[in-house]
C-alpha atoms as a PDB file:
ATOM      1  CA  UNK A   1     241.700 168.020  80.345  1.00  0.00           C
ATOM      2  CA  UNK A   2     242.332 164.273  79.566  1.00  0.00           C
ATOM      3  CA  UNK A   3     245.595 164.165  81.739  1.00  0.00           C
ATOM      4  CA  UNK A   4     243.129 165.145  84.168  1.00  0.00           C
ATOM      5  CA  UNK A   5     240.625 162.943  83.682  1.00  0.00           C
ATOM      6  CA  UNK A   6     243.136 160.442  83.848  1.00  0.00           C
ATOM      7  CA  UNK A   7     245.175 161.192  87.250  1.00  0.00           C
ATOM      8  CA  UNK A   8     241.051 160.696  88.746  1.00  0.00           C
ATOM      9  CA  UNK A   9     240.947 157.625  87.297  1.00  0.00           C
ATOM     10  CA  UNK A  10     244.224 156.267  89.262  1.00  0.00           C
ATOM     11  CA  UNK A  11     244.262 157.585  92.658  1.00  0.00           C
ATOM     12  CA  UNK A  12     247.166 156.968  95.044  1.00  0.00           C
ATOM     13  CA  UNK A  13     246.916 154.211  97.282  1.00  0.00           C
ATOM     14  CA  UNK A  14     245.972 155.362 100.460  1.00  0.00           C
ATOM     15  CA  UNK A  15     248.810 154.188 103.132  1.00  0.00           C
ATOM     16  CA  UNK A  16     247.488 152.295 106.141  1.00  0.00           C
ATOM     17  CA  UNK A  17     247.533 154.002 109.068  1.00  0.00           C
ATOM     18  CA  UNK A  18     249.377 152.331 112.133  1.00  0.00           C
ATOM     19  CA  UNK A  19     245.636 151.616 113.623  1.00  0.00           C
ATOM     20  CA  UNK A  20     244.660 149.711 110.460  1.00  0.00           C
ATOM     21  CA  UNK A  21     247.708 147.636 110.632  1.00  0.00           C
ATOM     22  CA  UNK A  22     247.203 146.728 114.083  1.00  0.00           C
ATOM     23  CA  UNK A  23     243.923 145.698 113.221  1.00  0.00           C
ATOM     24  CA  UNK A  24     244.613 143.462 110.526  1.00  0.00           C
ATOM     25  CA  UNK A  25     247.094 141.683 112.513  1.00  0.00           C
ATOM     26  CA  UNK A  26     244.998 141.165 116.056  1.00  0.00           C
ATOM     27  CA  UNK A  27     242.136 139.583 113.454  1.00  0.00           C
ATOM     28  CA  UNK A  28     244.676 137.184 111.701  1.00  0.00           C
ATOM     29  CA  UNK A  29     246.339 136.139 114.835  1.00  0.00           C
ATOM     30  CA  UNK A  30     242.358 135.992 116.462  1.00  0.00           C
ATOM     31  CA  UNK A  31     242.231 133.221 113.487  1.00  0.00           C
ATOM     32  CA  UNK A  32     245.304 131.536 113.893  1.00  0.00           C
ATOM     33  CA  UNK A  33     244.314 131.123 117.512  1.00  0.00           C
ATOM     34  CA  UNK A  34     241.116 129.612 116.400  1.00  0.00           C
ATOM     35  CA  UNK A  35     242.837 127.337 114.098  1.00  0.00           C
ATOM     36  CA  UNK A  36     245.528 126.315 116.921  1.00  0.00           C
ATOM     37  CA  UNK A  37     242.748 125.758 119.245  1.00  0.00           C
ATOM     38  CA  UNK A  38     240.785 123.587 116.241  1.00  0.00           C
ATOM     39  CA  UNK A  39     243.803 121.367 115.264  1.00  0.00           C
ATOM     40  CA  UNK A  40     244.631 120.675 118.967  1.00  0.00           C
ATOM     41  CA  UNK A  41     241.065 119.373 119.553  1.00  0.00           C
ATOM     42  CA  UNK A  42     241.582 117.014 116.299  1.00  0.00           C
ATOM     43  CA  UNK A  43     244.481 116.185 117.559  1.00  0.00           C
ATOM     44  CA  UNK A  44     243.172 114.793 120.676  1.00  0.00           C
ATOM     45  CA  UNK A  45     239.730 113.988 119.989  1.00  0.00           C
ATOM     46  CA  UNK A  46     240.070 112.637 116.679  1.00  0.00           C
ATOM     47  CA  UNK A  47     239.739 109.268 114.898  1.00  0.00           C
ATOM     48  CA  UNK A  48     243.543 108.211 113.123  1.00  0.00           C
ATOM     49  CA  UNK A  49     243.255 109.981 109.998  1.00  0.00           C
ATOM     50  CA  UNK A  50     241.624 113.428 112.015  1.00  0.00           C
ATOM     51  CA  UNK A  51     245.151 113.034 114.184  1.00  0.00           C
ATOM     52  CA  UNK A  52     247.340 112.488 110.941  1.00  0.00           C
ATOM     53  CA  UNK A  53     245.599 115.568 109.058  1.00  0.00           C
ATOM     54  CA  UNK A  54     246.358 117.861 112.054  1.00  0.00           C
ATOM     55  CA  UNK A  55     249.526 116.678 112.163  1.00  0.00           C
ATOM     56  CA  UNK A  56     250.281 117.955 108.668  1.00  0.00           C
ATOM     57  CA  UNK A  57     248.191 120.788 108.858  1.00  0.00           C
ATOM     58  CA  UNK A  58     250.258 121.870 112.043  1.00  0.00           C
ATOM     59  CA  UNK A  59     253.460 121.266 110.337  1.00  0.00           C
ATOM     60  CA  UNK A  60     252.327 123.653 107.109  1.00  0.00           C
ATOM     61  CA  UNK A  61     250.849 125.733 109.760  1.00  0.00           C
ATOM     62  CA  UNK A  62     254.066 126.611 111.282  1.00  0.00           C
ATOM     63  CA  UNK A  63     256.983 125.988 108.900  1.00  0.00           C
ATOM     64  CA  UNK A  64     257.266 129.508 108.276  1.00  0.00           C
ATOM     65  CA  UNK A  65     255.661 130.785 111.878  1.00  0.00           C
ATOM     66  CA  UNK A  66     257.132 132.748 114.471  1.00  0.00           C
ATOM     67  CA  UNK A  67     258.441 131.133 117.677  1.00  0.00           C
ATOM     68  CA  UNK A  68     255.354 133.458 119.525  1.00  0.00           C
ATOM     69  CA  UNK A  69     253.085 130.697 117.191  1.00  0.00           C
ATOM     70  CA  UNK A  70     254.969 128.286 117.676  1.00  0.00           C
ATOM     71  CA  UNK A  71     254.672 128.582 121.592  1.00  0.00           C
ATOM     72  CA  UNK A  72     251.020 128.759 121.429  1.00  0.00           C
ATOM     73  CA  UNK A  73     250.982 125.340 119.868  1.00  0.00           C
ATOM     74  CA  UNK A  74     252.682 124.036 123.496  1.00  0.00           C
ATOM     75  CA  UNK A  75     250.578 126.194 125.401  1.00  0.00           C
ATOM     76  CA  UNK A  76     247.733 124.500 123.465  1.00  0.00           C
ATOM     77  CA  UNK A  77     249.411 120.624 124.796  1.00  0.00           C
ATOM     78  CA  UNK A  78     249.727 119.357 121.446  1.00  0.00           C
ATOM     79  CA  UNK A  79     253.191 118.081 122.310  1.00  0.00           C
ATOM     80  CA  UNK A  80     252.272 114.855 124.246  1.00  0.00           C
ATOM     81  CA  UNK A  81     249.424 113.823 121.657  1.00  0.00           C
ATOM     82  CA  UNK A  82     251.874 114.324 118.894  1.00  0.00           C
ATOM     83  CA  UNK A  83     254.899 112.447 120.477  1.00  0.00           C
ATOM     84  CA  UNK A  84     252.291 110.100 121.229  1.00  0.00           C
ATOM     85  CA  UNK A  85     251.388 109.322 117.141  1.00  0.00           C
ATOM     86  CA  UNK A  86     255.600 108.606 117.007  1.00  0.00           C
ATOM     87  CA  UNK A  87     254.504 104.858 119.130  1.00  0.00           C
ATOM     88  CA  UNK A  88     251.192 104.438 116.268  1.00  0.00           C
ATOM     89  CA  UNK A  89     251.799 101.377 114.188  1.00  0.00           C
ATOM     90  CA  UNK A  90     250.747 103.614 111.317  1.00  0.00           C
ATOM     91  CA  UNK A  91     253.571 104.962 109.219  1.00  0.00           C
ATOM     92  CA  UNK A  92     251.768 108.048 108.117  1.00  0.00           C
ATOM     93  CA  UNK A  93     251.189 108.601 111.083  1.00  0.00           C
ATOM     94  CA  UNK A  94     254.579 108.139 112.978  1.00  0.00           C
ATOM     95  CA  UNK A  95     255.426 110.557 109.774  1.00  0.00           C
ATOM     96  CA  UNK A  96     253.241 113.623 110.248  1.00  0.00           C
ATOM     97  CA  UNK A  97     254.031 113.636 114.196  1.00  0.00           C
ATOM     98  CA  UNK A  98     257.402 113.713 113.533  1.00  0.00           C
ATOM     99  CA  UNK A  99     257.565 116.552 110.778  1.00  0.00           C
ATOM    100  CA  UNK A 100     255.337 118.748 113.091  1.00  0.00           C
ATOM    101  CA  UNK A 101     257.675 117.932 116.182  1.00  0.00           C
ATOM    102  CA  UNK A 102     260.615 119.021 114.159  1.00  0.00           C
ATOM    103  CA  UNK A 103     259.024 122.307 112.834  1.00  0.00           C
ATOM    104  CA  UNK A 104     257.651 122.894 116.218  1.00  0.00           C
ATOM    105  CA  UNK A 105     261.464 122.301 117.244  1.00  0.00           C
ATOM    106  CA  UNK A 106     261.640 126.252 119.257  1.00  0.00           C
ATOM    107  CA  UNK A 107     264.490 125.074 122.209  1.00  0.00           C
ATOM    108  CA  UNK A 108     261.326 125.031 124.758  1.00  0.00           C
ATOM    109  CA  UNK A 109     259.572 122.925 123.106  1.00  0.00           C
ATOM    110  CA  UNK A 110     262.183 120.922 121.508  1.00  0.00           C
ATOM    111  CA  UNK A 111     262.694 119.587 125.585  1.00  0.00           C
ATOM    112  CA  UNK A 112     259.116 119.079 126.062  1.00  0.00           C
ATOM    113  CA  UNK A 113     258.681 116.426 123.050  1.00  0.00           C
ATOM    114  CA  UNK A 114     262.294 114.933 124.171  1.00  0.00           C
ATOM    115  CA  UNK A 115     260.984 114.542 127.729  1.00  0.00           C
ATOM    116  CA  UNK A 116     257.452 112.780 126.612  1.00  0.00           C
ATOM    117  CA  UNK A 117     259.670 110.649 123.947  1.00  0.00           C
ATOM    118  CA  UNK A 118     261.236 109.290 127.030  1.00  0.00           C
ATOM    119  CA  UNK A 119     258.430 108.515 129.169  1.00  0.00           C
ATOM    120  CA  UNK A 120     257.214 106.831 126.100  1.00  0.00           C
ATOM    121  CA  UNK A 121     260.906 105.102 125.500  1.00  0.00           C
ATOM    122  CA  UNK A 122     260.876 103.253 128.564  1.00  0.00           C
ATOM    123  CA  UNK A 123     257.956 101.046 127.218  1.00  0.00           C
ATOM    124  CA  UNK A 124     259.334  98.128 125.276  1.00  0.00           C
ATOM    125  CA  UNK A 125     256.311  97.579 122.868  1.00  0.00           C
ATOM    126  CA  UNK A 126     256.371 101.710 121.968  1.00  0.00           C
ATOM    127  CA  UNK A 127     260.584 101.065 120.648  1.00  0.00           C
ATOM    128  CA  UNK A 128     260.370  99.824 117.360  1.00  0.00           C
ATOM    129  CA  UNK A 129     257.654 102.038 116.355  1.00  0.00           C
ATOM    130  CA  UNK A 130     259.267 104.854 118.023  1.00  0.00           C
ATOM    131  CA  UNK A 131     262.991 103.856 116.972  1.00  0.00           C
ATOM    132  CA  UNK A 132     261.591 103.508 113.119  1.00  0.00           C
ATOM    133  CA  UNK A 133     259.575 107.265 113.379  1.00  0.00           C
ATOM    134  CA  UNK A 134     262.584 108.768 113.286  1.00  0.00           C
ATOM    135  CA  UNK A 135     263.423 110.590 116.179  1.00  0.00           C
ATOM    136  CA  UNK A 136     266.319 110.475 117.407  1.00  0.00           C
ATOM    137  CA  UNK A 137     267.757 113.014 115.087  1.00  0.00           C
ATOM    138  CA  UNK A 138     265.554 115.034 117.280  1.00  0.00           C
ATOM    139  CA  UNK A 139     267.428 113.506 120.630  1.00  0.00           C
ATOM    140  CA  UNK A 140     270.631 114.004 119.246  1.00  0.00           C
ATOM    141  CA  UNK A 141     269.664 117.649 117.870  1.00  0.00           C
ATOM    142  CA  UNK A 142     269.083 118.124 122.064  1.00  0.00           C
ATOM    143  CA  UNK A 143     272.146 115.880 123.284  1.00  0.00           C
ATOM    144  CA  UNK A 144     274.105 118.111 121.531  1.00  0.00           C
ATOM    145  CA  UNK A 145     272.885 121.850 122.361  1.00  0.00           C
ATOM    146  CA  UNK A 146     269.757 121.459 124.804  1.00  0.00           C
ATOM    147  CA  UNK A 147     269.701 122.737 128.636  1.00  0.00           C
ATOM    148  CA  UNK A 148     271.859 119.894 131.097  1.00  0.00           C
ATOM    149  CA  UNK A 149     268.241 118.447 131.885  1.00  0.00           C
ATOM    150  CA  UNK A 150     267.253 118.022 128.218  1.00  0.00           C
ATOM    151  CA  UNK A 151     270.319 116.467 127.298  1.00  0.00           C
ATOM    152  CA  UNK A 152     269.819 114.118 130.807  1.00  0.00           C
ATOM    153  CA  UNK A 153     266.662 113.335 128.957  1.00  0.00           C
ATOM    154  CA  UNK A 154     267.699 112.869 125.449  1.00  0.00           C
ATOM    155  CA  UNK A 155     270.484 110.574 126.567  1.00  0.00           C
ATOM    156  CA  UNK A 156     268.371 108.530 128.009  1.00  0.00           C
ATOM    157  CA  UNK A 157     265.419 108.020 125.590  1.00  0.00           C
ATOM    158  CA  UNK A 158     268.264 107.128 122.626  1.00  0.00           C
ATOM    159  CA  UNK A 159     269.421 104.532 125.278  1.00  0.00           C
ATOM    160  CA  UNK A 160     266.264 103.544 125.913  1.00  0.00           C
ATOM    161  CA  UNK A 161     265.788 103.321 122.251  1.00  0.00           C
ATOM    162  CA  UNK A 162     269.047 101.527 121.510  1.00  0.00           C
ATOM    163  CA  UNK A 163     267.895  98.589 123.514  1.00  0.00           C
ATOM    164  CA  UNK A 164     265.479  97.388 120.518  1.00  0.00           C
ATOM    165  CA  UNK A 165     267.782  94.968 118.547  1.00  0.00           C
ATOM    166  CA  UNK A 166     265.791  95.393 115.580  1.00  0.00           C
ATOM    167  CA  UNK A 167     267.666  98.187 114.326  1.00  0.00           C
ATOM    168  CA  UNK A 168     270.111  99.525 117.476  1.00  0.00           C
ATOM    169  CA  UNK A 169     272.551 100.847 114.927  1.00  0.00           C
ATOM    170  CA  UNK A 170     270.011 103.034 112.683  1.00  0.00           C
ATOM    171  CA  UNK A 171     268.740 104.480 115.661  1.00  0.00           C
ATOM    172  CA  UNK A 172     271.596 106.041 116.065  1.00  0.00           C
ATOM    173  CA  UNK A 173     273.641 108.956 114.125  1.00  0.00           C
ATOM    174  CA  UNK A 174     277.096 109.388 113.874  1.00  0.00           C
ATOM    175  CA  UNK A 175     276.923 113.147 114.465  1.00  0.00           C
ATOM    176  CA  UNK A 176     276.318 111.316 118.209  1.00  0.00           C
ATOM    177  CA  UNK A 177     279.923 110.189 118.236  1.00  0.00           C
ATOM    178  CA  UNK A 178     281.586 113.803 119.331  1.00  0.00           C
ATOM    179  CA  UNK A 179     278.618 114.870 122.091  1.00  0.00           C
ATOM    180  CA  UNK A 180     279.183 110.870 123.898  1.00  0.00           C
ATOM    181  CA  UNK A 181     282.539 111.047 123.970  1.00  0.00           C
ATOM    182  CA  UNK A 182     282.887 114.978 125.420  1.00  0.00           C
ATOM    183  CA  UNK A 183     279.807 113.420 127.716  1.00  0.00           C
ATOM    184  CA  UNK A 184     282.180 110.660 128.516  1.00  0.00           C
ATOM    185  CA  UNK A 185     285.422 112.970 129.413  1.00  0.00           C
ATOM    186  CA  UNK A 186     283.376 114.798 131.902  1.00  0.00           C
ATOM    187  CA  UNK A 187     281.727 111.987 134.056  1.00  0.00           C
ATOM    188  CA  UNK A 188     282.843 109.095 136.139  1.00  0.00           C
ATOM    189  CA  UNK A 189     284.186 106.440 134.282  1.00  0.00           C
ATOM    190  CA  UNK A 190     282.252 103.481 136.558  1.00  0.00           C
ATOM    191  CA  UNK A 191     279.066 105.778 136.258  1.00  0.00           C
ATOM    192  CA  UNK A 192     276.291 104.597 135.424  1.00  0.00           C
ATOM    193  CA  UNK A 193     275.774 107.256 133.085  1.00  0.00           C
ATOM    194  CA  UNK A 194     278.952 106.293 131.580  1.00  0.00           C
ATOM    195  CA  UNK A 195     278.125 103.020 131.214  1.00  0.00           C
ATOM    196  CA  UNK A 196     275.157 103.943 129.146  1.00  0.00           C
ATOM    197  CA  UNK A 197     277.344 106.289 127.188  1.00  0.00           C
ATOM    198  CA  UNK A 198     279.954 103.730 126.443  1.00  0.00           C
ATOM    199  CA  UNK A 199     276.967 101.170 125.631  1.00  0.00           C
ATOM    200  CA  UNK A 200     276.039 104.061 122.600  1.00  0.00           C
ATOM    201  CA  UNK A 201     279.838 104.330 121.512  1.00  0.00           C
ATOM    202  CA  UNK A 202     280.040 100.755 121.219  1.00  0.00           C
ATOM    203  CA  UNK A 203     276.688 100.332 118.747  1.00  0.00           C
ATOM    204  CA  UNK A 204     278.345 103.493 116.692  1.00  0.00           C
ATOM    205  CA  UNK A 205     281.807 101.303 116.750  1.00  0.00           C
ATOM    206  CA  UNK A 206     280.015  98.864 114.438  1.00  0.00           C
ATOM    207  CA  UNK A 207     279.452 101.711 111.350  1.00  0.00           C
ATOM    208  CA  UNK A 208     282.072 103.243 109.109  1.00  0.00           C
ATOM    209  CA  UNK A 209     280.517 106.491 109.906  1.00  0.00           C
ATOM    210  CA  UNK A 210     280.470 105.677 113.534  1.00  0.00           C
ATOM    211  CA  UNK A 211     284.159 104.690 113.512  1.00  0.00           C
ATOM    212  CA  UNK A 212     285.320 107.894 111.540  1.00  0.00           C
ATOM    213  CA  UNK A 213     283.508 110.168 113.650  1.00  0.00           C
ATOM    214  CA  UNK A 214     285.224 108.279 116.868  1.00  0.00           C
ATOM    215  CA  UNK A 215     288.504 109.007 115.640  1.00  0.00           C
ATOM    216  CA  UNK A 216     288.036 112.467 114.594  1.00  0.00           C
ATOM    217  CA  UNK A 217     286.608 113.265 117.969  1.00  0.00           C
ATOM    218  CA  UNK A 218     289.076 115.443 120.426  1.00  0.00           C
ATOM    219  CA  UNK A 219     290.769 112.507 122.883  1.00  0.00           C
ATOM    220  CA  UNK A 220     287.793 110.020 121.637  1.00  0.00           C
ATOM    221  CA  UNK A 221     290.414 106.286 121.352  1.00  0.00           C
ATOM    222  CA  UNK A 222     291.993 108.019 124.531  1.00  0.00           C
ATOM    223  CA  UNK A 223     288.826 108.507 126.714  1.00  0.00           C
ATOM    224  CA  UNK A 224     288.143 104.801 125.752  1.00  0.00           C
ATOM    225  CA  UNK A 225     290.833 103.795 126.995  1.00  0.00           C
ATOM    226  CA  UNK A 226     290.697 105.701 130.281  1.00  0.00           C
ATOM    227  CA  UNK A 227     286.964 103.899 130.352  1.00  0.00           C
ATOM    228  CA  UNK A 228     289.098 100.475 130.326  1.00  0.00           C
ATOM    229  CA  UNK A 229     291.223 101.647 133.013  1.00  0.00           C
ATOM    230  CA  UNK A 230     288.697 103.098 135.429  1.00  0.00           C
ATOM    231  CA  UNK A 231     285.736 102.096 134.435  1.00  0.00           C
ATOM    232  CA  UNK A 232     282.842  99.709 135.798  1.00  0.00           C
ATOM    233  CA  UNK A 233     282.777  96.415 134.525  1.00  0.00           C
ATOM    234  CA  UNK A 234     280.250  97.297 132.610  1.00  0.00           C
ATOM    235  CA  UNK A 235     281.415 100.637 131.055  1.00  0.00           C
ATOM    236  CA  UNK A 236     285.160  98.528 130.614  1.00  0.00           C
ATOM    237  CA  UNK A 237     282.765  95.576 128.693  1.00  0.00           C
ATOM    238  CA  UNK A 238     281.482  98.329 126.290  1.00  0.00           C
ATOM    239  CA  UNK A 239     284.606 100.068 125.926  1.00  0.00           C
ATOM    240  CA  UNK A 240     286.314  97.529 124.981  1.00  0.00           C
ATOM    241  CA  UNK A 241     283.733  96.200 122.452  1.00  0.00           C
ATOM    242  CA  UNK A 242     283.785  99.905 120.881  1.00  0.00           C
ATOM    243  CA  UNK A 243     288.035  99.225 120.468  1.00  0.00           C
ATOM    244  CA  UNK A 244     287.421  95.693 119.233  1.00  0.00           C
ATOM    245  CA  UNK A 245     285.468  97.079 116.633  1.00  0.00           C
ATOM    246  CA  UNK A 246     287.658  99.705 115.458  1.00  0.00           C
ATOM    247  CA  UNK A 247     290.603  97.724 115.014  1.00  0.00           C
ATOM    248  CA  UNK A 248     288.682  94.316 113.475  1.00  0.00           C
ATOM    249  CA  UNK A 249     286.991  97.034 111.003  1.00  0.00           C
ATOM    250  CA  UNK A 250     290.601  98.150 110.084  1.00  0.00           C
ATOM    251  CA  UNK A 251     293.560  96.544 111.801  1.00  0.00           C
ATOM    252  CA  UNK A 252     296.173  98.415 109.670  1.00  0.00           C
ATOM    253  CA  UNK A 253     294.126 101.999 110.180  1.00  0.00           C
ATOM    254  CA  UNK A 254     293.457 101.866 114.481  1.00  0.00           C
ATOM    255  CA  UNK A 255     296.093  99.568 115.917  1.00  0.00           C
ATOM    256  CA  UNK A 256     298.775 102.233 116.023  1.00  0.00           C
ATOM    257  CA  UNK A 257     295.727 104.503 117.528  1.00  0.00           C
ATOM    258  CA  UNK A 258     294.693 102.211 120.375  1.00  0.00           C
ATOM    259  CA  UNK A 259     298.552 101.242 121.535  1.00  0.00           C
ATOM    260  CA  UNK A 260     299.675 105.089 121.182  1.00  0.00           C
ATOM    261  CA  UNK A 261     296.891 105.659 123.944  1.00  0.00           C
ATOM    262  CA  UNK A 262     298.628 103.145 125.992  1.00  0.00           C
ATOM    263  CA  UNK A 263     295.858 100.559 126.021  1.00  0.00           C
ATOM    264  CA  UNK A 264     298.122  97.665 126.451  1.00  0.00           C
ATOM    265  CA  UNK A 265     298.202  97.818 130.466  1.00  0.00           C
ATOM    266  CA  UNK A 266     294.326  97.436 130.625  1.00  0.00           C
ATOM    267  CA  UNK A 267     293.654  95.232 128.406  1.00  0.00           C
ATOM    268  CA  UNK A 268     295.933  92.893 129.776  1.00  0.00           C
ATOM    269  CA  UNK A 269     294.645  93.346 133.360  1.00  0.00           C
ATOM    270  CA  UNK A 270     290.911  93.151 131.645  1.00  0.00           C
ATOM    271  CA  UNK A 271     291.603  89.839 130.455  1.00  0.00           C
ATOM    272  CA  UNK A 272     292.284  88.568 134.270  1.00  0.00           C
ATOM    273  CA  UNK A 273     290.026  90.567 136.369  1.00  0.00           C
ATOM    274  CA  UNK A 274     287.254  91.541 133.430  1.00  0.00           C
ATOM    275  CA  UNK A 275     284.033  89.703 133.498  1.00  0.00           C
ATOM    276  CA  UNK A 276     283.727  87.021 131.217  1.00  0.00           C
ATOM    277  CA  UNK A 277     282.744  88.884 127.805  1.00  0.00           C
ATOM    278  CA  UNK A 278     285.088  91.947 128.547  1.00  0.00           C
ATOM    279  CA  UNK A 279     287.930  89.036 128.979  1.00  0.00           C
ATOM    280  CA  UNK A 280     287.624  87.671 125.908  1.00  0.00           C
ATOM    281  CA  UNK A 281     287.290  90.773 124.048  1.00  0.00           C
ATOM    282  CA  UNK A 282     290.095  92.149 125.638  1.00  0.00           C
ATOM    283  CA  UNK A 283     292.215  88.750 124.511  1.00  0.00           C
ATOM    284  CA  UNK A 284     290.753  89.186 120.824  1.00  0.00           C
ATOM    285  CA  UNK A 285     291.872  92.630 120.881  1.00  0.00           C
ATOM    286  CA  UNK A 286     295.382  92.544 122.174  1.00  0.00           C
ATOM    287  CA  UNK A 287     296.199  89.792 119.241  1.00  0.00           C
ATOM    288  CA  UNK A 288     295.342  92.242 116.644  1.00  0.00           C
ATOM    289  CA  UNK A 289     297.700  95.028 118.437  1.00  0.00           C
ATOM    290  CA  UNK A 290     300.539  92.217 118.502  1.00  0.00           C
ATOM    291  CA  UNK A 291     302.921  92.882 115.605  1.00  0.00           C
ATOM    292  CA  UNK A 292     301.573  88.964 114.181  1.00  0.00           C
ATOM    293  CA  UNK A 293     298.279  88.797 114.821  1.00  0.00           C
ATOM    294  CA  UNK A 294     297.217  84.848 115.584  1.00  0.00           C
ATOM    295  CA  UNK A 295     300.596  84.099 115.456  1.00  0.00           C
ATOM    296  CA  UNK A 296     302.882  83.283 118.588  1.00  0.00           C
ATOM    297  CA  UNK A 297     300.350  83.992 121.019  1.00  0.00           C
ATOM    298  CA  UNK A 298     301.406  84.580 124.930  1.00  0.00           C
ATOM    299  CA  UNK A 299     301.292  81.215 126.852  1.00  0.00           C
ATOM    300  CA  UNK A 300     298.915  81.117 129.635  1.00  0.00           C
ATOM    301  CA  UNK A 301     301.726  81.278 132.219  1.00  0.00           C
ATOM    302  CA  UNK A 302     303.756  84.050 130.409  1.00  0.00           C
ATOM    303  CA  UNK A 303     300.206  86.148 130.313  1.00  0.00           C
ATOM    304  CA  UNK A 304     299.664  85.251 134.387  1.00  0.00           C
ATOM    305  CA  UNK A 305     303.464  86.797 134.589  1.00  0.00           C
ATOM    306  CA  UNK A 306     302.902  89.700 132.700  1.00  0.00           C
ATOM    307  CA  UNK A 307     299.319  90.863 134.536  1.00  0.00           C
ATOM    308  CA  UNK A 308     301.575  90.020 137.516  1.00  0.00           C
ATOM    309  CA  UNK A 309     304.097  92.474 137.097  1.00  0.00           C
ATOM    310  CA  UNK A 310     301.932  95.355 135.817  1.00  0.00           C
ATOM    311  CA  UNK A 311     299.751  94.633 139.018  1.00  0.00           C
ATOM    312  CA  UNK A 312     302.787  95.024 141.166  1.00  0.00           C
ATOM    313  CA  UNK A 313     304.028  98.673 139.456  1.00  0.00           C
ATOM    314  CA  UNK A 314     300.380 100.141 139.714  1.00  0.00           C
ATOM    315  CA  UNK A 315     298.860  98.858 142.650  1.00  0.00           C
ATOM    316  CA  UNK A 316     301.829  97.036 144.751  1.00  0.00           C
ATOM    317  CA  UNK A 317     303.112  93.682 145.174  1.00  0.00           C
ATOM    318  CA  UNK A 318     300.242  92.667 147.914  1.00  0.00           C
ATOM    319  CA  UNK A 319     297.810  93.516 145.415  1.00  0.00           C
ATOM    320  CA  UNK A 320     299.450  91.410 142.752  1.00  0.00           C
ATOM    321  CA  UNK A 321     299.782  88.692 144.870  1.00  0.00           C
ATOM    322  CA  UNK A 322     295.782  88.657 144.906  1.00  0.00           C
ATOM    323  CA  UNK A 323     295.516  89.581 141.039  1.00  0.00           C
ATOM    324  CA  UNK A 324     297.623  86.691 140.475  1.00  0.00           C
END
């Protein structure tokens, strides 16, 4: 009698049935849409701290959403208005943009924010705040995996972004080094898409990080080189700055590097036909391949002699005659 009493007393649950669980999810996503639609309005409607509040309460929203929720928040345009906060002078609020863009960071999306960052790159006064937000992980995340437009795009925008001298060289990430230079193999070395490549390689010459990740890069001191040799004079100029750098950071580590590449030829005809900067580089940098660096340096006429007869074996003695 009481083991009865007590089996009344603690009923099985009662499963759902399928119709009950679709119900319960069509009313939480009918909130979630009401929620996406309120924080979008905020977003664009709203005084600073409304914007940075949405910001954050997008990020939480979808840090552990679905890539269907995730979508909704780009068909609901809150891309441009949060790419937008990354140019605010306000550091919380470059912040929450940011965090939301990178949680929001489905592939489609991803290219949507890197394609408004780069309308908003081109500006000069939106850089530094733009540069110091923290993006370009974001470009780089694209550079390296996005569709060929998005990485078009994202290549762009981190040049863009590289042009504010404030801080060119924290803009940019080493894990940049191996995407440029495969970028680099495959184009035209007088491009001008190569010559914004190179100019990248050359600002990620100047850190250790930057440096290590050149060298461990498949062919990366060779397709320098080949940038000397074929390149524009202003992909040579930056190409030769991103060498320079190597071998003043570490004479003893990169020398053997740059002359196993067979750099020698190039340099030596940069420092004749180069324009002025990309001449004197290319001087600076063939004294620290020489066995005595500063020491016994070629004579002007004995340099003229030497461009002269590498002129004549690669491009015949007329065109020597003209080099000379």
């Amino acid at each position: 009698m009481g083991h009865d009493a007590e089996e009344e007393e603690t009923p099985p649950a009662t499963p759902k049935t399928a119709a009950g669980k679709d119900q319960e999810e069509e009313t939480w996503n009918l909130q979630k849409q009401a929620l996406i639609h309120e924080l979008s309005h905020k977003l664009i409607t709203g005084d600073l701290q409304a914007k940075i509040e949405a910001a954050r309460d997008i990020r939480k929203l979808v840090r552990k959403s679905s890539v269907k929720t995730r979508s909704k928040f780009g068909a609901a345009v809150v891309i441009q208005p949060l790419v937008s906060m990354l140019s605010f002078p306000n550091l919380d609020a470059r912040e929450a943009s940011l965090l939301a863009l990178r949680n929001l960071a489905s592939s489609g999306l991803r290219e949507l924010a890197t394609a408004a960052i780069l309308t908003l790159s081109a500006a000069a006064p939106n850089k530094p705040a733009i540069a110091s937000s923290g993006a370009a992980p974001l470009l780089v995340q694209i550079l390296g995996s996005g569709s060929v437009q998005g990485k078009v795009d994202a290549f762009t925008a981190l040049h863009n972004l590289s042009t504010c001298k404030e801080n060119s060289i924290l803009i940019l990430d080493a894990k940049a080094v191996s995407t440029l230079i495969n970028l680099l193999k495959e184009c035209k070395k007088y491009s001008k898409f190569a010559e914004k490549a190179t100019a990248l390689l050359e600002i990620l010459s100047k850190s250790e990080e930057g440096q290590v990740a050149m060298t461990d890069s498949d062919g990366g001191i060779l397709t320098l080189v080949e940038t000397v040799e074929d390149g524009s004079q202003v992909s040579m100029q930056h190409a030769v700055g991103a060498l320079l750098s190597l071998c003043q950071s570490c004479r003893e580590k990169y020398r053997e590097l740059i002359l196993n590449e067979g750099a020698i030829p190039w340099l030596l005809r940069l420092t004749v036909e180069g324009a002025s900067i990309a001449q004197d580089r290319a001087r600076t940098l063939l004294d620290l391949l020489r066995d005595t660096p500063k020491a016994n340096k070629l004579a002007s006429s004995v340099l003229e002699k030497t461009v002269y007869d590498i002129s004549a074996r690669l491009d015949g003695a007329g065109k020597a005659a003209e080099t000379a």
